[in-house]
Protein backbone atom coordinates (compact mmCIF):
# COMPACT_ATOMS: atom_id res chain seq x y z
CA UNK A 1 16.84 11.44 21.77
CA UNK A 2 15.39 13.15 18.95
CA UNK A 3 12.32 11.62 17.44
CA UNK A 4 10.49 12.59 13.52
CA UNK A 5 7.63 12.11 13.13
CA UNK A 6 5.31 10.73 9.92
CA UNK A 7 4.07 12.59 7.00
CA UNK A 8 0.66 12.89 6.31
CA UNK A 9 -0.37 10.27 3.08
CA UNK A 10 -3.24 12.94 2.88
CA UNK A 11 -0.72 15.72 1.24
CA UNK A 12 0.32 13.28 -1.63
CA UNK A 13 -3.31 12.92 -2.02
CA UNK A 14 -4.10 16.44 -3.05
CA UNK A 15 -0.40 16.87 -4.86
CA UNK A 16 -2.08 14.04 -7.12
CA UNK A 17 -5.24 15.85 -7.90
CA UNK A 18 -3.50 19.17 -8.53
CA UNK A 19 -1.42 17.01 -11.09
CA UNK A 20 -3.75 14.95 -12.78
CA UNK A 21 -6.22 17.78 -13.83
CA UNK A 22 -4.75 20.70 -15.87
CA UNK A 23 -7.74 20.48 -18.72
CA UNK A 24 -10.48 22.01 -17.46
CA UNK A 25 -12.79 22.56 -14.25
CA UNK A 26 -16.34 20.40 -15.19
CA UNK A 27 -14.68 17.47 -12.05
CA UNK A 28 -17.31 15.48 -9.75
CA UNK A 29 -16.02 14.52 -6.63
CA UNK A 30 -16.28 11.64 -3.95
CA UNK A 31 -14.05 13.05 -0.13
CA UNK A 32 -14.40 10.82 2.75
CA UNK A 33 -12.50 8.66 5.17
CA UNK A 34 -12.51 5.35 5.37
CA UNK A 35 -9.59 2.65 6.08
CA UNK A 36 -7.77 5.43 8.35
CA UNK A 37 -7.04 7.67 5.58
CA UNK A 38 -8.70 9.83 2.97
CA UNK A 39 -10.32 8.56 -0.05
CA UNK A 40 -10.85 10.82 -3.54
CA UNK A 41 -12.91 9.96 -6.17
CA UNK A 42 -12.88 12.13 -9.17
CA UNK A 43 -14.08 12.25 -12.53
CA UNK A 44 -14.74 14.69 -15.67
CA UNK A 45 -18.20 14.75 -15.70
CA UNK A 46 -21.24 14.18 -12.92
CA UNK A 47 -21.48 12.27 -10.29
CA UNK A 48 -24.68 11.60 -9.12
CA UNK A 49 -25.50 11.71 -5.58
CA UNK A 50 -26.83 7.62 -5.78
CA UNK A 51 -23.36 7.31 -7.25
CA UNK A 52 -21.27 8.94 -4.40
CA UNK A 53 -23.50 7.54 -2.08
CA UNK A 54 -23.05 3.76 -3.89
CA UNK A 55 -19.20 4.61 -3.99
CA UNK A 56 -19.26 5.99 -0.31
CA UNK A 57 -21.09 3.19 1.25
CA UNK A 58 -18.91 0.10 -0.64
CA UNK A 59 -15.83 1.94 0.80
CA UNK A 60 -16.97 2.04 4.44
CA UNK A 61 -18.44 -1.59 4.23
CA UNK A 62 -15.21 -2.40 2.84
CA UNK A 63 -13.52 -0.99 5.65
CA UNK A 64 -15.89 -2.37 8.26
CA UNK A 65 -15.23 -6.24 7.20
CA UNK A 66 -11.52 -5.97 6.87
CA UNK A 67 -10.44 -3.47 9.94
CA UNK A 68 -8.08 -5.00 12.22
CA UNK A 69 -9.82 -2.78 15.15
CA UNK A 70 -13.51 -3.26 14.81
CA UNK A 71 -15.26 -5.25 16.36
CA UNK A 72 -17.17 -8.09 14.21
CA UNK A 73 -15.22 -7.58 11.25
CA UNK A 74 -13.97 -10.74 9.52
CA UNK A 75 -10.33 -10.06 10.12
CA UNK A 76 -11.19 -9.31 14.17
CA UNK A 77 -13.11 -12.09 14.02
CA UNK A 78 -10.47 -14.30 12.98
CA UNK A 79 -7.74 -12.81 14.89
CA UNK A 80 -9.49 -14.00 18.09
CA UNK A 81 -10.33 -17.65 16.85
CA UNK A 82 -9.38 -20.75 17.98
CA UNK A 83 -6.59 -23.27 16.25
CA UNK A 84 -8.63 -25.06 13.29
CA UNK A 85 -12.07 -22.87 14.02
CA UNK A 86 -13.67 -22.05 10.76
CA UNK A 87 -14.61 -18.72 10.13
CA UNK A 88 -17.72 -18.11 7.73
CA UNK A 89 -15.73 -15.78 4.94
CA UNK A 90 -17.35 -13.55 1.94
CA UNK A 91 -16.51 -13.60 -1.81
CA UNK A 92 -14.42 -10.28 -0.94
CA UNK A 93 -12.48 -11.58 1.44
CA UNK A 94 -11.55 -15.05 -0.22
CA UNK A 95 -10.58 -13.14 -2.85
CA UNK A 96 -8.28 -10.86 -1.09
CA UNK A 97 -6.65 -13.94 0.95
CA UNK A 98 -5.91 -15.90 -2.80
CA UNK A 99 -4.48 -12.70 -3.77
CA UNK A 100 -2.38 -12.48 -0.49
CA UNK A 101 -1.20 -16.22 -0.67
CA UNK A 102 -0.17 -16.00 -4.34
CA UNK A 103 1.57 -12.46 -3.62
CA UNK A 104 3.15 -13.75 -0.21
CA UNK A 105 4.45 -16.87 -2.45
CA UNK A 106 5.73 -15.19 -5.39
CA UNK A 107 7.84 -12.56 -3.16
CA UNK A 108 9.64 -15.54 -0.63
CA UNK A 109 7.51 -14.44 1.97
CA UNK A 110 8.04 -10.80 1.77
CA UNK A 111 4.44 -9.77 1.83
CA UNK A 112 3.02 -11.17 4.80
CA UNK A 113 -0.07 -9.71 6.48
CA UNK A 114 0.64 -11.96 9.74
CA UNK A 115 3.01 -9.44 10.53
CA UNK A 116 0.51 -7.62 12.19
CA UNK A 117 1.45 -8.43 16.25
CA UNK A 118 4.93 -7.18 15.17
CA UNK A 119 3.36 -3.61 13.97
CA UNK A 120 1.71 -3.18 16.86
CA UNK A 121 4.91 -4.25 18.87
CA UNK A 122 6.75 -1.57 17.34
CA UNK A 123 3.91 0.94 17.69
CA UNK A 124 3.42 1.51 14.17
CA UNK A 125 -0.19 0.21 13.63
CA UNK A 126 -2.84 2.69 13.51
CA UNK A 127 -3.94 2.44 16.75
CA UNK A 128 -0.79 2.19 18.38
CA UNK A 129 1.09 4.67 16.60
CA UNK A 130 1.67 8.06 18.46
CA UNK A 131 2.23 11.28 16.27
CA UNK A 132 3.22 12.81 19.38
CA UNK A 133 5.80 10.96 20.92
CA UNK A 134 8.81 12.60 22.36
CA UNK A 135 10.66 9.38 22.40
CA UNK A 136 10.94 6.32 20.99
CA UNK A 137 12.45 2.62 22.56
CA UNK A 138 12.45 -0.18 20.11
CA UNK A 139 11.06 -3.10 21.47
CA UNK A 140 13.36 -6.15 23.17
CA UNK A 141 14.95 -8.47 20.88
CA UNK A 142 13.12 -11.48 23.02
CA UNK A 143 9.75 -10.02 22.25
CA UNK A 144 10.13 -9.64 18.45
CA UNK A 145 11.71 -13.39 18.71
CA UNK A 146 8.31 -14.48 20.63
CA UNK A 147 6.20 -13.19 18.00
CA UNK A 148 7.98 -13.39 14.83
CA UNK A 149 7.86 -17.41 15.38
CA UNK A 150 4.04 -16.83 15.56
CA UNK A 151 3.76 -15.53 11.82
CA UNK A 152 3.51 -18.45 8.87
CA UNK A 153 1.33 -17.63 6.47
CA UNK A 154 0.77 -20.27 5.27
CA UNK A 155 -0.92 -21.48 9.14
CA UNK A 156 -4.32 -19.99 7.30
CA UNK A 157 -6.30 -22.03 4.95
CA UNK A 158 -8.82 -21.24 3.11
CA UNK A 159 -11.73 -23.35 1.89
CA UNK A 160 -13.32 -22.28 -1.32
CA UNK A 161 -16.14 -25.19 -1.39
CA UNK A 162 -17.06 -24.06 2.54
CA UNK A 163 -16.61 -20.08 2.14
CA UNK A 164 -14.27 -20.15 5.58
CA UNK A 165 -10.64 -19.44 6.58
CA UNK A 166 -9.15 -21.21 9.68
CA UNK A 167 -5.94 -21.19 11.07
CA UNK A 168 -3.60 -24.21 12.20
CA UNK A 169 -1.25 -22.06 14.86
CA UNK A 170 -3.72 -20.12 17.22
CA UNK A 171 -1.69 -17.24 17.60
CA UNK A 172 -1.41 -16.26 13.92
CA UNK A 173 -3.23 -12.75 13.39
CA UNK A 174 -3.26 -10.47 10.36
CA UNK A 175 -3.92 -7.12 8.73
CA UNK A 176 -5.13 -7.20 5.22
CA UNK A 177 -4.32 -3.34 5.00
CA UNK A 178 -1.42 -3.48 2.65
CA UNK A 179 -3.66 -5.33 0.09
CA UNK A 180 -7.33 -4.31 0.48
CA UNK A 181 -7.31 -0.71 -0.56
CA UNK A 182 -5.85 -2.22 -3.68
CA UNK A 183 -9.15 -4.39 -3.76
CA UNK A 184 -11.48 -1.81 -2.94
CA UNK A 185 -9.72 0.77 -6.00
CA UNK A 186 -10.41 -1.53 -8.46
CA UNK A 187 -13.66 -2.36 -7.70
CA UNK A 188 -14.51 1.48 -7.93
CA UNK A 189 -12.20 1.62 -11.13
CA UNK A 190 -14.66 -0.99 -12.56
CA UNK A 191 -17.89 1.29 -11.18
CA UNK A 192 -16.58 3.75 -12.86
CA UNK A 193 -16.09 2.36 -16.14
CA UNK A 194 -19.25 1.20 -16.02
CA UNK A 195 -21.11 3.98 -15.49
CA UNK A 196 -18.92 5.67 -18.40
CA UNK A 197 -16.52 7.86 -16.81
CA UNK A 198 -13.67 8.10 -18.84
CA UNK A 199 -11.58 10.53 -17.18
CA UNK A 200 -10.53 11.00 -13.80
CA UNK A 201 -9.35 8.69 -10.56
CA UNK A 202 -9.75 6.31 -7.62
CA UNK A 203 -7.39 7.57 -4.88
CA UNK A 204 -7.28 5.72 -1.84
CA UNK A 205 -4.53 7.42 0.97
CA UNK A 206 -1.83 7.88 -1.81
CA UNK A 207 -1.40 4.73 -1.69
CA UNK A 208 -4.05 2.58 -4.01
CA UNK A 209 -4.89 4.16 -6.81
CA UNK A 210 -6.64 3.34 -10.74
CA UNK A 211 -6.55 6.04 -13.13
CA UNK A 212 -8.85 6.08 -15.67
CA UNK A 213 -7.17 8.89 -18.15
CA UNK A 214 -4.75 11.70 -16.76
CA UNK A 215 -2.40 14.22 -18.65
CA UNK A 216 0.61 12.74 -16.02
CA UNK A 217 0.77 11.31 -12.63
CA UNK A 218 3.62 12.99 -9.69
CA UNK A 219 4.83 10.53 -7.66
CA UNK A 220 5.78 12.54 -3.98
CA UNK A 221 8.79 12.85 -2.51
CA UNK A 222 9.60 10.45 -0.44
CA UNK A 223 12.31 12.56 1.92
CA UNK A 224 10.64 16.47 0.70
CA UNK A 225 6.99 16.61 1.58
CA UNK A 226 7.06 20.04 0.24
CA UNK A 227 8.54 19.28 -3.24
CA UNK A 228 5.46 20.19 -5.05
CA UNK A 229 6.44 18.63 -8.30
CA UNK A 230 7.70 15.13 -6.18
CA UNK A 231 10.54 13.42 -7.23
CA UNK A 232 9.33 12.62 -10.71
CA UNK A 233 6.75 12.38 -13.33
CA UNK A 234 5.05 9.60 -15.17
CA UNK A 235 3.84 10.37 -18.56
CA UNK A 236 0.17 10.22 -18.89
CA UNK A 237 0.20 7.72 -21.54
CA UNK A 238 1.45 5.56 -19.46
CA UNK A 239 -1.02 5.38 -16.68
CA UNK A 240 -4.34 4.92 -18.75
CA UNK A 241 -6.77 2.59 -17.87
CA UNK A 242 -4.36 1.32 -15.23
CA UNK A 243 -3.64 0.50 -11.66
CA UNK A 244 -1.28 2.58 -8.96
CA UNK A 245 0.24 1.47 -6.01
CA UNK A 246 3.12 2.75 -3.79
CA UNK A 247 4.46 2.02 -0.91
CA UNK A 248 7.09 3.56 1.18
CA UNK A 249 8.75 4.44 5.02
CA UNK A 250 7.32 8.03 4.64
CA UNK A 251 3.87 7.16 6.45
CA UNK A 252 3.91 6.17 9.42
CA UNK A 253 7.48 6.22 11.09
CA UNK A 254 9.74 7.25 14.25
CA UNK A 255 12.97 8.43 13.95
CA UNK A 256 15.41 7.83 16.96
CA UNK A 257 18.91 8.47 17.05
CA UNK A 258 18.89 8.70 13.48
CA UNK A 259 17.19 5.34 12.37
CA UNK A 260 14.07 5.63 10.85
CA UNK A 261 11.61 2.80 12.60
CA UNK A 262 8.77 2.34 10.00
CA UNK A 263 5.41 0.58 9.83
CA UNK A 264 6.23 -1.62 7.01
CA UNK A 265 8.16 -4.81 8.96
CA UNK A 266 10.31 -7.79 7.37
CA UNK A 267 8.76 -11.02 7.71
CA UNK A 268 12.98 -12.00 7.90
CA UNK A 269 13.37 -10.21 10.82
CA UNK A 270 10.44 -9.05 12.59
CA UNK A 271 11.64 -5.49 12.71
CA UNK A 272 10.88 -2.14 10.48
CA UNK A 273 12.53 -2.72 6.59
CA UNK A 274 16.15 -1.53 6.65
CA UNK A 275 16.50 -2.12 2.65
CA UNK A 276 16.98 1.46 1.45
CA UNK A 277 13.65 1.46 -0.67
CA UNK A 278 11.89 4.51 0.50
CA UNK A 279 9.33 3.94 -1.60
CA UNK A 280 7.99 1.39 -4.63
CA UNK A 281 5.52 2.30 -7.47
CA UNK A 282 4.23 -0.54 -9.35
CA UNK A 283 1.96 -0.28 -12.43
CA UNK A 284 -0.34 -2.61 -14.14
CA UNK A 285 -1.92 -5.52 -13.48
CA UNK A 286 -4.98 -5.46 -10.80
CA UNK A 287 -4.73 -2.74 -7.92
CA UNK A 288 -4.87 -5.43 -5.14
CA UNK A 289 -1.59 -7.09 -7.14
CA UNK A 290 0.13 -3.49 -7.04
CA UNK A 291 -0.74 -2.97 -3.50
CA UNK A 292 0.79 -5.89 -2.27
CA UNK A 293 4.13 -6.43 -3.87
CA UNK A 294 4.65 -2.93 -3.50
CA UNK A 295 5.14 -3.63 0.04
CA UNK A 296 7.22 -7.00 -0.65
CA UNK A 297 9.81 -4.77 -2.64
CA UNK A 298 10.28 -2.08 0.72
CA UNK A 299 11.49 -5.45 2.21
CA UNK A 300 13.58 -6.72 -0.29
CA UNK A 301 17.39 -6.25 -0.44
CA UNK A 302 18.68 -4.21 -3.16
CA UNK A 303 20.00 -7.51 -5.26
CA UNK A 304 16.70 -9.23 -4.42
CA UNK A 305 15.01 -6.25 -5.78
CA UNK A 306 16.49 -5.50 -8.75
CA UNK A 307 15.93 -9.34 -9.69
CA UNK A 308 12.44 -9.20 -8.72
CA UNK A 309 11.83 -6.92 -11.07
CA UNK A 310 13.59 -8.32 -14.21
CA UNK A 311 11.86 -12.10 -13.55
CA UNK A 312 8.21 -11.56 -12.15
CA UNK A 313 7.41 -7.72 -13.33
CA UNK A 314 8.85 -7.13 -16.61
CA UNK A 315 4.97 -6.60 -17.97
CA UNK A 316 4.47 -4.07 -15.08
CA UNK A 317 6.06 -0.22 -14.89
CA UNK A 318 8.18 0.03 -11.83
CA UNK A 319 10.08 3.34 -9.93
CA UNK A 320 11.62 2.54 -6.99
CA UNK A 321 13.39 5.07 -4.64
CA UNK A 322 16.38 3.67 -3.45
CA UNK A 323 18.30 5.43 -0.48
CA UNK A 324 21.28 3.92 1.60
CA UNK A 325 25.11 4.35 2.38
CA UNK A 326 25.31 7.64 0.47
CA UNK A 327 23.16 5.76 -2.68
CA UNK A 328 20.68 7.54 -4.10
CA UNK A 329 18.72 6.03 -7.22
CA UNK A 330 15.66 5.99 -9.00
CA UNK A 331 15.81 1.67 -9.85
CA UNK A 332 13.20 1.40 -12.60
CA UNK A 333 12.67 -0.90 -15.90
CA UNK A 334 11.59 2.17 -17.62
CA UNK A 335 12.99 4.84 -19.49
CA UNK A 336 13.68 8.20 -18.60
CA UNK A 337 12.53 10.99 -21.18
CA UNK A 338 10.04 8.69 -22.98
CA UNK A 339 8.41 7.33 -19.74
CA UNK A 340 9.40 9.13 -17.07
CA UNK A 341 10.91 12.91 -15.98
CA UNK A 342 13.01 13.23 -12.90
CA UNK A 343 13.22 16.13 -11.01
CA UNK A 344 15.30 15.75 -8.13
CA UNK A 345 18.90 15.69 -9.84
CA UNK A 346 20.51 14.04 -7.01
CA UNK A 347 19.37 11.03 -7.84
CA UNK A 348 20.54 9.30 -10.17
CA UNK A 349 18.42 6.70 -12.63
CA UNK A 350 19.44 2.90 -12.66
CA UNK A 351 17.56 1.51 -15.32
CA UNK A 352 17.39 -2.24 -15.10
């Protein structure tokens, strides 16, 4: 049994920063870790050192009240509560939970952070996942049953007038991960702006990110980690002032006997996304929007998709890499030449 392991999100990281600056070398920037993965901040211009540290310290404190792993954070915290025990909740995190209802409505339950029991099932969480595993065994079908029945999102409600979340099915738990970093990048975005930056980026794992101006924007290959111009380019014009998020089955995966086990699971059946979407860009709208529906559209079904797209996104630039049964396509509601340039010619571009 022949097991593949994950790329790192790191490398898209630095393939963006070698694309986005190609007009000069006067660039202040911000390097750390924080939500498992590495954060860059950069800018034309200076950053002052109260600035890194005020852009540093947000991130970390950030990380620290929505971690799924650390101790006293709100999302531990309410993980390990009881059926109907309110949980004392900041502005942050209310904020992220509206956004996570709304998005988890809007996509038929395909964004659902309750997931979370059945990533660390399937070893795929951060803390579970094992870079250097020889093999891989898919969990039993009874223990994805068990769990998946465990995983309503709508079980959590939250009360605005109280500042708390509670929970009416005990066993519910959740990871805000696929929505947070989205929060966090636009709240630097907005730093940023305000302290009258006016070129430059928030980058948060690949994944998250808010540009403020850029010449063009590569978005990585999701199958070619060393395709250093990805698998195509977004015009520059196109990105300005805005929001990035992508998602995708390149991060954290196994491969065993040639299916690729992901970390990104369907809601509809408890196990890693078999939809052929090996990765979804979304632009516009707020970061913590992006970040989220992103991951709805890895577990949507090609059909489901494509409508998605036409009814609830037609204000938002979408590129979707599509990859199944000998299918290879580049689904977007943009147009290639004026918006976009493809690189890898074996795709081809379904513009919807």
């Amino acid at each position: 049994m022949k097991l593949i392991k994950y790329f790192s999100a790191f490398i898209f990281a630095v393939s963006v920063l070698v694309n986005l600056f190609a007009c000069g070398n006067n660039f202040s920037t911000v390097h750390f870790t924080a939500f498992n993965t590495d954060i860059l901040v950069a800018v034309k211009g200076n950053l002052s050192e109260e600035q890194k540290e005020t852009v540093e310290n947000y991130l970390k404190n950030t990380e620290n009240e929505f971690s799924a792993e650390k101790d006293n954070s709100f999302v531990s915290t309410f993980n390990a509560a009881k059926e109907n025990q309110p949980i004392s909740a900041s502005k942050d995190v209310l904020e992220v939970l509206k956004t996570a209802k709304e998005v988890n409505t809007l996509t038929a339950n395909a964004f659902n952070p309750a997931v979370y029991p059945l990533v660390k099932l399937w070893r795929l969480s951060s803390d579970t996942f094992d870079a250097d595993a020889e093999s891989y065994t898919p969990p039993e079908p009874d223990s994805v049953n068990a769990l998946k029945e465990h995983t309503d999102f709508s079980d959590i409600v939250i009360d605005e007038k109280q500042n708390t979340v509670s929970k009416t099915d005990e066993k519910i738990m959740i990871d805000l991960g696929g929505i947070v970093k989205g929060y966090a990048a636009d709240h630097i975005y907005s730093l940023l702006k305000e302290w009258d930056f006016d070129f430059g980026y928030v980058n948060i794992g690949g994944s998250s990110l808010y540009i403020l101006d850029a010449e063009y924007l590569t978005i990585r290959h999701p199958r070619d980690s060393a395709a250093q111009n990805g698998i195509l380019k977004i015009n520059g014009a196109n990105i300005k002032n805005k929001p990035l998020s992508t998602s995708g089955d390149y991060e954290r995966f196994y491969i065993s006997d040639g299916v690729r086990y992901c970390h990104i699971i369907s809601p509809l059946t408890g196990a890693p996304v078999q939809t052929g979407v090996a990765s979804a860009t979304v632009i516009g709208g707020s970061a913590c929007f992006t970040d989220a529906v992103t991951t709805a559209l890895c577990a949507m079904e090609k059909d489901a998709l494509t409508d998605f797209i036409k009814q609830e996104l037609f204000n938002y630039e979408v590129y979707v890499v599509y990859i199944k049964d000998g299918v290879k396509e580049i689904i977007t509601n943009r147009k290639e030449g004026a918006d976009f340039t493809l690189y890898d010619s074996t795709f081809a571009v379904c513009e919807i």
